[in-house]
Protein backbone atom coordinates (compact mmCIF):
# COMPACT_ATOMS: atom_id res chain seq x y z
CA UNK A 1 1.49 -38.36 -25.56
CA UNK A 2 1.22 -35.40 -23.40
CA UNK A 3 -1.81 -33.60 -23.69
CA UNK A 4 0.13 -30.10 -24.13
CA UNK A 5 1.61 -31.55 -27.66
CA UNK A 6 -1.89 -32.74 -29.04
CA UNK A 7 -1.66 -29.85 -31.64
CA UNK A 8 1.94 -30.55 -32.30
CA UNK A 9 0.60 -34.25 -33.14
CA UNK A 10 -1.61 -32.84 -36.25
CA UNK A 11 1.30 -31.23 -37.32
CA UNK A 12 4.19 -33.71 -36.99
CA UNK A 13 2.71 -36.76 -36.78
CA UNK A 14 3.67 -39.46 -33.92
CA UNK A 15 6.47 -40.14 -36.25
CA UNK A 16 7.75 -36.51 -35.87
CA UNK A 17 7.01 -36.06 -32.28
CA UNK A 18 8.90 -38.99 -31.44
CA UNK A 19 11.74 -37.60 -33.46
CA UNK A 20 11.66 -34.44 -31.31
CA UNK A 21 11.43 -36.30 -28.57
CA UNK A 22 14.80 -37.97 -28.90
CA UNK A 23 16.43 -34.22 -30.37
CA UNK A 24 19.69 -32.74 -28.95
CA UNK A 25 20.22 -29.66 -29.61
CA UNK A 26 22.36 -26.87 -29.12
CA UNK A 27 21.32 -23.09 -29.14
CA UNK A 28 23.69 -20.43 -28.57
CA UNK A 29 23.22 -16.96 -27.88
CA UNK A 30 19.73 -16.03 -25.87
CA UNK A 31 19.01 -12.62 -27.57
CA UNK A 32 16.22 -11.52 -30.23
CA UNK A 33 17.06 -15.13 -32.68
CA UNK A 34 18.05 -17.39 -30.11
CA UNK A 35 15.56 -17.11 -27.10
CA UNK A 36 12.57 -17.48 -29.40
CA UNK A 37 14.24 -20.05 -31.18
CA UNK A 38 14.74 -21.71 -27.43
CA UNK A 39 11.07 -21.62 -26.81
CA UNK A 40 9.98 -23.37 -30.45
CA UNK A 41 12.15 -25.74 -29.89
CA UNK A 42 11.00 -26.17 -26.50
CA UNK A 43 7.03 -25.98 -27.04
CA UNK A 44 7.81 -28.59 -30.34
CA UNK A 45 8.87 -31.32 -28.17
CA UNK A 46 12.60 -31.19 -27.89
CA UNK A 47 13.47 -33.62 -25.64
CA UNK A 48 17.11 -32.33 -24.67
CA UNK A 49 18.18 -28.67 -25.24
CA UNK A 50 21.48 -26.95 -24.27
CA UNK A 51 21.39 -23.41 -24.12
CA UNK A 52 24.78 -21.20 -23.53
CA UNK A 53 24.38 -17.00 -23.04
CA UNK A 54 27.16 -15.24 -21.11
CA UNK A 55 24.69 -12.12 -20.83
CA UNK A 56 22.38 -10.88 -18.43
CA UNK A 57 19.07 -8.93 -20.14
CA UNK A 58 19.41 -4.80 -20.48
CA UNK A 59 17.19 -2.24 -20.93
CA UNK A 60 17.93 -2.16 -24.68
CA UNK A 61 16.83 -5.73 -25.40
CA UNK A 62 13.32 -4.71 -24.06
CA UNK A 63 11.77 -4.26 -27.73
CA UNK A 64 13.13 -7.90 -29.16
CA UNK A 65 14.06 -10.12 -27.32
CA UNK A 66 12.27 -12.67 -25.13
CA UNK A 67 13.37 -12.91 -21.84
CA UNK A 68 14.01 -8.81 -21.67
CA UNK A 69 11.32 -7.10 -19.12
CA UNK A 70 11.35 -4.43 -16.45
CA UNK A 71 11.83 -6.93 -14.31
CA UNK A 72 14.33 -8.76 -15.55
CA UNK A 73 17.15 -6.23 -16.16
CA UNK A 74 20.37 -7.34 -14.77
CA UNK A 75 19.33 -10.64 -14.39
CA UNK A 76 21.19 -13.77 -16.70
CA UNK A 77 19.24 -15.03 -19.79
CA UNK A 78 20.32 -18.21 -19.16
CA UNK A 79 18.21 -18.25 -16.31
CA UNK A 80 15.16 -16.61 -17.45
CA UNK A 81 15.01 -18.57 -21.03
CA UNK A 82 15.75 -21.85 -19.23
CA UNK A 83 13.14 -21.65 -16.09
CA UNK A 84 10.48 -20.74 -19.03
CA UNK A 85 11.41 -23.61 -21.28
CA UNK A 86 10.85 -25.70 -18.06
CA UNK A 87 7.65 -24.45 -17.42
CA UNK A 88 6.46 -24.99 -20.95
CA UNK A 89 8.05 -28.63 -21.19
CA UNK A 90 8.74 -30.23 -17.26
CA UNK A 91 10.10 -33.12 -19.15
CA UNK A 92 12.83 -30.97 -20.91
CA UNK A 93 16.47 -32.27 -20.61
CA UNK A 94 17.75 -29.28 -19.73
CA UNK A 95 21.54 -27.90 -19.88
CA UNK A 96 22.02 -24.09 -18.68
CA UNK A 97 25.95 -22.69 -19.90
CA UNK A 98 26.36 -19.18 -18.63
CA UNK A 99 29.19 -18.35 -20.37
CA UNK A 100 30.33 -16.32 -23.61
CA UNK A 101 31.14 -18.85 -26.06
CA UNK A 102 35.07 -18.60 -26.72
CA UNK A 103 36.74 -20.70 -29.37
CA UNK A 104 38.60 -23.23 -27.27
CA UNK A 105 34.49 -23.52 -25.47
CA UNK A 106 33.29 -23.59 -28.93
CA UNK A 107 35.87 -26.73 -30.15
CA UNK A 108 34.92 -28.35 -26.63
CA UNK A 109 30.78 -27.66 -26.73
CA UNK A 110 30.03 -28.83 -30.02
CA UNK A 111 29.76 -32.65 -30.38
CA UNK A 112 28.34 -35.65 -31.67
CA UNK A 113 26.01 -35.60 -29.21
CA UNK A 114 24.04 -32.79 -30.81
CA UNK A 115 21.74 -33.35 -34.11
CA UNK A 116 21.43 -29.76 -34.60
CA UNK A 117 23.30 -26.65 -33.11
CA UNK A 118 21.52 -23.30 -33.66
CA UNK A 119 23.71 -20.42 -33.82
CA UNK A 120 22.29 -17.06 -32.53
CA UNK A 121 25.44 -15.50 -32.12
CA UNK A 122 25.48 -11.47 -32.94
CA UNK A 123 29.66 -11.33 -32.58
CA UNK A 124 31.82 -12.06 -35.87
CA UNK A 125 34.40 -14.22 -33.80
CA UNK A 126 32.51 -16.66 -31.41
CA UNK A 127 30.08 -17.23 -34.29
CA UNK A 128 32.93 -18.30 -36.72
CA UNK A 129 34.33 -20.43 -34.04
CA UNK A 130 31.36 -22.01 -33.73
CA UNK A 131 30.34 -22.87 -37.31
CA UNK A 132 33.76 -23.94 -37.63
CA UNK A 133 33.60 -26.86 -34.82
CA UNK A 134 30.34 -27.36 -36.27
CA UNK A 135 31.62 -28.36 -39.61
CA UNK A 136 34.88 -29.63 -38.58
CA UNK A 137 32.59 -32.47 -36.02
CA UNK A 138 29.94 -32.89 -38.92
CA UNK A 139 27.03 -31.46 -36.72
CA UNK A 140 24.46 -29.88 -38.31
CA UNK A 141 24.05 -26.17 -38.07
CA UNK A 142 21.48 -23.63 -38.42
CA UNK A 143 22.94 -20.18 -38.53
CA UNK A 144 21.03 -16.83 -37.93
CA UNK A 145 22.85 -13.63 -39.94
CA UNK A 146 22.25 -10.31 -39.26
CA UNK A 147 18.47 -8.54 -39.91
CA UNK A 148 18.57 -6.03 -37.97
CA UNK A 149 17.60 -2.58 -39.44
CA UNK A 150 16.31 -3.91 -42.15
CA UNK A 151 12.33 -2.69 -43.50
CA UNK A 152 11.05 -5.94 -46.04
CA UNK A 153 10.29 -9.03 -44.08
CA UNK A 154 9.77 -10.55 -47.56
CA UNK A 155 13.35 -10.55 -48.57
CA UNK A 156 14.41 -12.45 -45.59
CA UNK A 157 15.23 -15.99 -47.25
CA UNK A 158 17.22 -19.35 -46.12
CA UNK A 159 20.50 -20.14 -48.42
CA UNK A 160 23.93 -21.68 -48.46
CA UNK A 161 25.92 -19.22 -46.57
CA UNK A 162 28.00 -18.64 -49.62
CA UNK A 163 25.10 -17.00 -51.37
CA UNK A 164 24.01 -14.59 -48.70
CA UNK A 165 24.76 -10.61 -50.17
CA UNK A 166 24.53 -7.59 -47.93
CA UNK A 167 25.21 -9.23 -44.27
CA UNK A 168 28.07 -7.82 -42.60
CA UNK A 169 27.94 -11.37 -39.91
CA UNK A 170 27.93 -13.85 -43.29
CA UNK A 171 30.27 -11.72 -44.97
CA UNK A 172 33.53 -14.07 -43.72
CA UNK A 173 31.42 -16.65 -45.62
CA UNK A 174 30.39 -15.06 -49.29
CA UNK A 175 32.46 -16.78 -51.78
CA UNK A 176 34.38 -15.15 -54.51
């Protein structure tokens, strides 16, 4: 065991760790979900990671998200996210995709390869395509909605898409 996962040991047990270890996983979209989802993943032991952003970091992004500083404006967050995940984890399995995800990519990304694909996606479209491949190759997916704007942290909750009220992203999804 590395020494940098000792904590991660009390938490997860060598059972766990080794199950991290041996993870796949998929995150898409680098922005205020996705590139601190990256870096959990990362400093939990993931062994393998894939990581796809078409975007490069703007001023805007400065006050959420991750890899947005001064210095980085203009610069791809593919790059940023993934040369910090490799300094947190050398050992990291890395795959950089610096692309927007379209749905023909999404069909062609998603595979039995992954155990989990995390979509981070803030766009209606890519984001459908990509719970749609998702389902349609059995992966397993963990979906961020939209929380933006909103004021009590304490109504945030996780549910079958088909529940979720008041999200213009899960919207496609509520059932009738």
């Amino acid at each position: 065991m590395a020494k940098w996962t000792e904590r991660a040991a009390l938490l997860f047990k060598e059972d766990g760790l080794n199950k991290l270890t041996n993870a796949t996983v998929l995150v898409v979209g680098l922005g205020g979900v996705g590139s601190f989802a990256a870096e959990f993943l990362a400093r939990a032991g993931v062994g393998t990671m894939t990581i796809v952003d078409g975007d490069v970091v703007d001023i805007t992004n400065i006050n959420r998200q991750l890899p947005a500083l001064h210095s980085t404006v203009g610069k791809p967050k593919v790059t940023i996210v993934g040369d910090r995940l490799m300094d947190i984890n050398p050992e990291l399995k890395l795959t950089r995709i610096q692309e927007f995800l379209s749905p023909e990519r999404a069909f062609e990304m998603v595979s039995a390869e992954f155990d989990y694909v995390l979509d981070c996606i803030d766009s209606i479209t890519p984001k459908l395509n990509l719970i749609v491949a998702a389902k349609r190759k059995r992966v397993k997916i963990i979906s961020s909605m939209g929380a933006g704007g909103k004021m009590e942290a304490s109504k945030v909750h996780v549910s079958c898409i088909t529940k979720a009220s008041n999200c213009m992203l899960a919207k496609p999804f509520e059932s009738d």
